[in-house]
Structures are given as structure tokens and as C-alpha cells.
Protein backbone atom coordinates (compact mmCIF):
# COMPACT_ATOMS: atom_id res chain seq x y z
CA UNK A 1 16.39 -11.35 -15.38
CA UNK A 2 16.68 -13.47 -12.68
CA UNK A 3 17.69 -10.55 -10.17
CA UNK A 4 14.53 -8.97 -11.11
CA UNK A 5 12.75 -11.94 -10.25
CA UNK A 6 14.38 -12.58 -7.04
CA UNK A 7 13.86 -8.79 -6.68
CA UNK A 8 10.64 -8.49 -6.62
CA UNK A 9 9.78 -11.61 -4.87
CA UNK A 10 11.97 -9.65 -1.51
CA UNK A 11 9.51 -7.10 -2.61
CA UNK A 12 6.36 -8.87 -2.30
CA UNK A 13 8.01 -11.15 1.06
CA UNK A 14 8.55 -7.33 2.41
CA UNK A 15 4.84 -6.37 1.73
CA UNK A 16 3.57 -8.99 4.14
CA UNK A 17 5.73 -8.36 6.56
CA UNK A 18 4.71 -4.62 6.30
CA UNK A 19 0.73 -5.62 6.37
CA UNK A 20 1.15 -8.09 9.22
CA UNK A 21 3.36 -5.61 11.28
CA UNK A 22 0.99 -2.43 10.67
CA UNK A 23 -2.08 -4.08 11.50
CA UNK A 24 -0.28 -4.12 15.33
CA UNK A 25 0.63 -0.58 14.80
CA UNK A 26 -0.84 2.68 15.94
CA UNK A 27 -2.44 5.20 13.49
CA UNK A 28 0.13 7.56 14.30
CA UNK A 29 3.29 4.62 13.61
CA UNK A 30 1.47 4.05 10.43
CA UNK A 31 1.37 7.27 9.48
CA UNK A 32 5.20 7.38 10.35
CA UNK A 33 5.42 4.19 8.20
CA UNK A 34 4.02 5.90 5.36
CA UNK A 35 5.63 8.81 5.18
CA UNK A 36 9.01 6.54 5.02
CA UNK A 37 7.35 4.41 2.70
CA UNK A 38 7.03 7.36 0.58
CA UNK A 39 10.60 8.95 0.70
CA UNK A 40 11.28 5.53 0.42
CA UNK A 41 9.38 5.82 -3.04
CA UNK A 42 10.62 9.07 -3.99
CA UNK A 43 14.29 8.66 -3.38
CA UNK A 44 14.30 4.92 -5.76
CA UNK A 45 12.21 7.20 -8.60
CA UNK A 46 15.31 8.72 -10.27
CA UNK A 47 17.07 5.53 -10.65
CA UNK A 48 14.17 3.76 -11.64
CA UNK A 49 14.09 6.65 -14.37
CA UNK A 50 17.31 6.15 -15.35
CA UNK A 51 17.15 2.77 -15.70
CA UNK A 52 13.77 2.91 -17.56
CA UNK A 53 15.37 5.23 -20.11
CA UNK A 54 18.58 3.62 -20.75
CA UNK A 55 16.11 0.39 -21.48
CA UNK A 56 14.90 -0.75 -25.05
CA UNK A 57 11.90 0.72 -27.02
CA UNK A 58 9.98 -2.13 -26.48
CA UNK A 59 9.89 -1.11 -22.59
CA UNK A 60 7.63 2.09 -23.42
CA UNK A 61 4.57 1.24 -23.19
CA UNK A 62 5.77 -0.60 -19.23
CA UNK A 63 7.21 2.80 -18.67
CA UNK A 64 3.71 4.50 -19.56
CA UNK A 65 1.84 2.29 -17.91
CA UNK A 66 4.23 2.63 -14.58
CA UNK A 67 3.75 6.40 -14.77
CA UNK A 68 0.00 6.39 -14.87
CA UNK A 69 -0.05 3.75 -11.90
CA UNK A 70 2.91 5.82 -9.50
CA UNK A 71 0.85 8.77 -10.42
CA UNK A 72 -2.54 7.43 -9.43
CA UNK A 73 -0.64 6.29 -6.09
CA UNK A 74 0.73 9.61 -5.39
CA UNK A 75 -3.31 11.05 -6.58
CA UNK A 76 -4.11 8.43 -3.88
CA UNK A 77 -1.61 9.40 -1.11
CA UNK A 78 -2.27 12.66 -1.77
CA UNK A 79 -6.40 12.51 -0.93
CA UNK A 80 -5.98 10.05 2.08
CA UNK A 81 -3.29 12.93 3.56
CA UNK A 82 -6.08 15.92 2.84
CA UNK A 83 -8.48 13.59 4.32
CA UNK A 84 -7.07 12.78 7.67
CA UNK A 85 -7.61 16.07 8.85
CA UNK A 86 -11.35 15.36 9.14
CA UNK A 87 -12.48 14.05 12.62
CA UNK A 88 -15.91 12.48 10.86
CA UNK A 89 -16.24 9.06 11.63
CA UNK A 90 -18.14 8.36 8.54
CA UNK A 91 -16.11 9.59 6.18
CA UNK A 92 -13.02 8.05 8.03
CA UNK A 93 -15.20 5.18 7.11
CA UNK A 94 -15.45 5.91 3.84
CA UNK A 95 -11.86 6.96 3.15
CA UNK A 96 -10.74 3.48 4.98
CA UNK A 97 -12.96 1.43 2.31
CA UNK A 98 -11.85 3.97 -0.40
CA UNK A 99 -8.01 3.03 0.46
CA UNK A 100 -8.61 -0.46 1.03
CA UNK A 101 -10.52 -0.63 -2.84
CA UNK A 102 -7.29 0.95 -4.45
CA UNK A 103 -4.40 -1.22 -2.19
CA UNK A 104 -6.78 -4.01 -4.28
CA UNK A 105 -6.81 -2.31 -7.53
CA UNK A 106 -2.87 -1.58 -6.87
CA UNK A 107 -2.58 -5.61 -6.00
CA UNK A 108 -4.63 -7.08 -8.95
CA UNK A 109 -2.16 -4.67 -11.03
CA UNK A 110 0.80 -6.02 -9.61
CA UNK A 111 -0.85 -9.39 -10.54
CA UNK A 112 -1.33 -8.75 -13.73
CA UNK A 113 2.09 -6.87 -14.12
CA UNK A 114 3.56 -9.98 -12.96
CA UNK A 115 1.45 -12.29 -15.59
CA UNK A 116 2.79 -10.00 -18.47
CA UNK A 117 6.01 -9.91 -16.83
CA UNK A 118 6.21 -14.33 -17.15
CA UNK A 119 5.32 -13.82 -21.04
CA UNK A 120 7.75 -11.54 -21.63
CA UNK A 121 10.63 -13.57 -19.87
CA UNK A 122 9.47 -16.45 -21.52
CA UNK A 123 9.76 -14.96 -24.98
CA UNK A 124 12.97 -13.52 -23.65
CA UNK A 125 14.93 -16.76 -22.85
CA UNK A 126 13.43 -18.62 -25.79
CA UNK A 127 14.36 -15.44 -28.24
CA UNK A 128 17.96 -15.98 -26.60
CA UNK A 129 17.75 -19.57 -27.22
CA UNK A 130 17.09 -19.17 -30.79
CA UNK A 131 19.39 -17.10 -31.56
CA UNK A 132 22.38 -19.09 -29.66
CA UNK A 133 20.78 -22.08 -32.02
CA UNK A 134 21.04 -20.01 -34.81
CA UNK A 135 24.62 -18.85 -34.03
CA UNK A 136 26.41 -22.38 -33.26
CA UNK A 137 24.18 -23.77 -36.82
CA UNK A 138 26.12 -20.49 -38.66
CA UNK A 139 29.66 -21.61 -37.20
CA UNK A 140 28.83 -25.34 -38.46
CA UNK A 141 27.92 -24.46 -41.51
């Protein structure tokens, strides 16, 4: 578990390098940035499958609720690419305050994600503990 933790905390250290690096960067170095941010995405999505499948029953629902959200993203990425191809300044606006709602909807998911993710490891390492109790009380007995 702790991998995961230290994981994902590279992940989120990453992500504000990213922000504080694109906001220096040219529209068309940020659209380079997310096209490889995508690939990126896409080429970590079988593993993550993998992995997700070879996990325990208790992890469906996370693996539901992972599929809706990477599929809203790619609903997401999908509009903002159809939309670039329009010169109109207001509905660049638009689109800009569309995509900057949903990187805050995707952030106050990761939030919570993270919140359920401290239960869970919590009930995690104190399952463990009681069952390591329970095992050295059986050999004692």
C-alpha cells in the first residue's frame, strides 16, 4: 500500500509541475502536451486493466467508478478537440470556463477518491492487525 501512496503523491507533485509549466507554454506546446498526456493515458490503461481485474471483488465498485470518470475525461477531451477548430472568441471563452469547471470536478474527485482511499487503508492495516493478533493468540493457545 505504501507504493500506492508514494505513487500517487509523484502523481499529484507531477500535476503541479505540469500546471505551473503550461501556464508559460504556448497554445500550440499545450496542445503538444496533451496529446502526450493522452498516449500517456492510453498506453498505462491496459495495465491498469489488468491490474484492476486480477484485484479482489471488493475493488468493483472503484473499478466502476474509474470507468465512468476516464470515460467522462475522454467525453471531455474529446469536445475540447472538436471545439478548437472554432475561431469564436466567445465560445473559446466558454469552452476555457467549460474545461476549467471539469479539471475542478476531476480535482474534487481525486479529493474525494483520496478520502475513501485513507478509510480503506485504514481498515486495511487494522484488518491485518487483527488478524496477526488473532494468529499469534491461536499459536498460544
Amino acid at each position: 500500500m505504501r507504493e500506492y501512496v508514494d505513487t500517487l503523491q509523484k502523481q499529484v507533485t507531477h500535476l503541479k509541475d505540469v500546471m505551473d509549466l503550461a501556464r508559460k507554454e504556448t497554445s500550440e506546446q499545450l496542445r503538444t502536451r496533451v496529446q502526450q498526456a493522452k498516449a500517456d493515458m492510453a498506453a498505462q490503461e491496459p495495465a491498469s486493466e489488468e491490474a484492476g481485474q486480477a484485484a479482489d471483488q471488493a475493488q468493483k465498485p472503484w473499478q466502476s467508478i474509474k470507468a465512468n470518470a476516464a470515460a467522462g475525461a475522454r467525453d471531455l477531451h474529446d469536445r475540447i478537440d472538436r471545439k478548437r477548430h472554432e475561431l469564436d472568441v466567445k465560445s473559446a471563452e466558454q469552452d476555457a470556463e467549460g474545461a476549467e469547471e471539469d479539471a475542478l470536478d476531476a480535482l474534487s474527485f481525486a479529493r474525494w477518491a483520496v478520502e475513501q482511499a485513507e478509510v480503506a487503508v485504514l481498515d486495511a492495516i487494522d484488518n491485518r492487525a487483527w488478524a496477526d493478533e488473532r494468529a499469534a493468540a491461536s499459536h498460544t493457545s
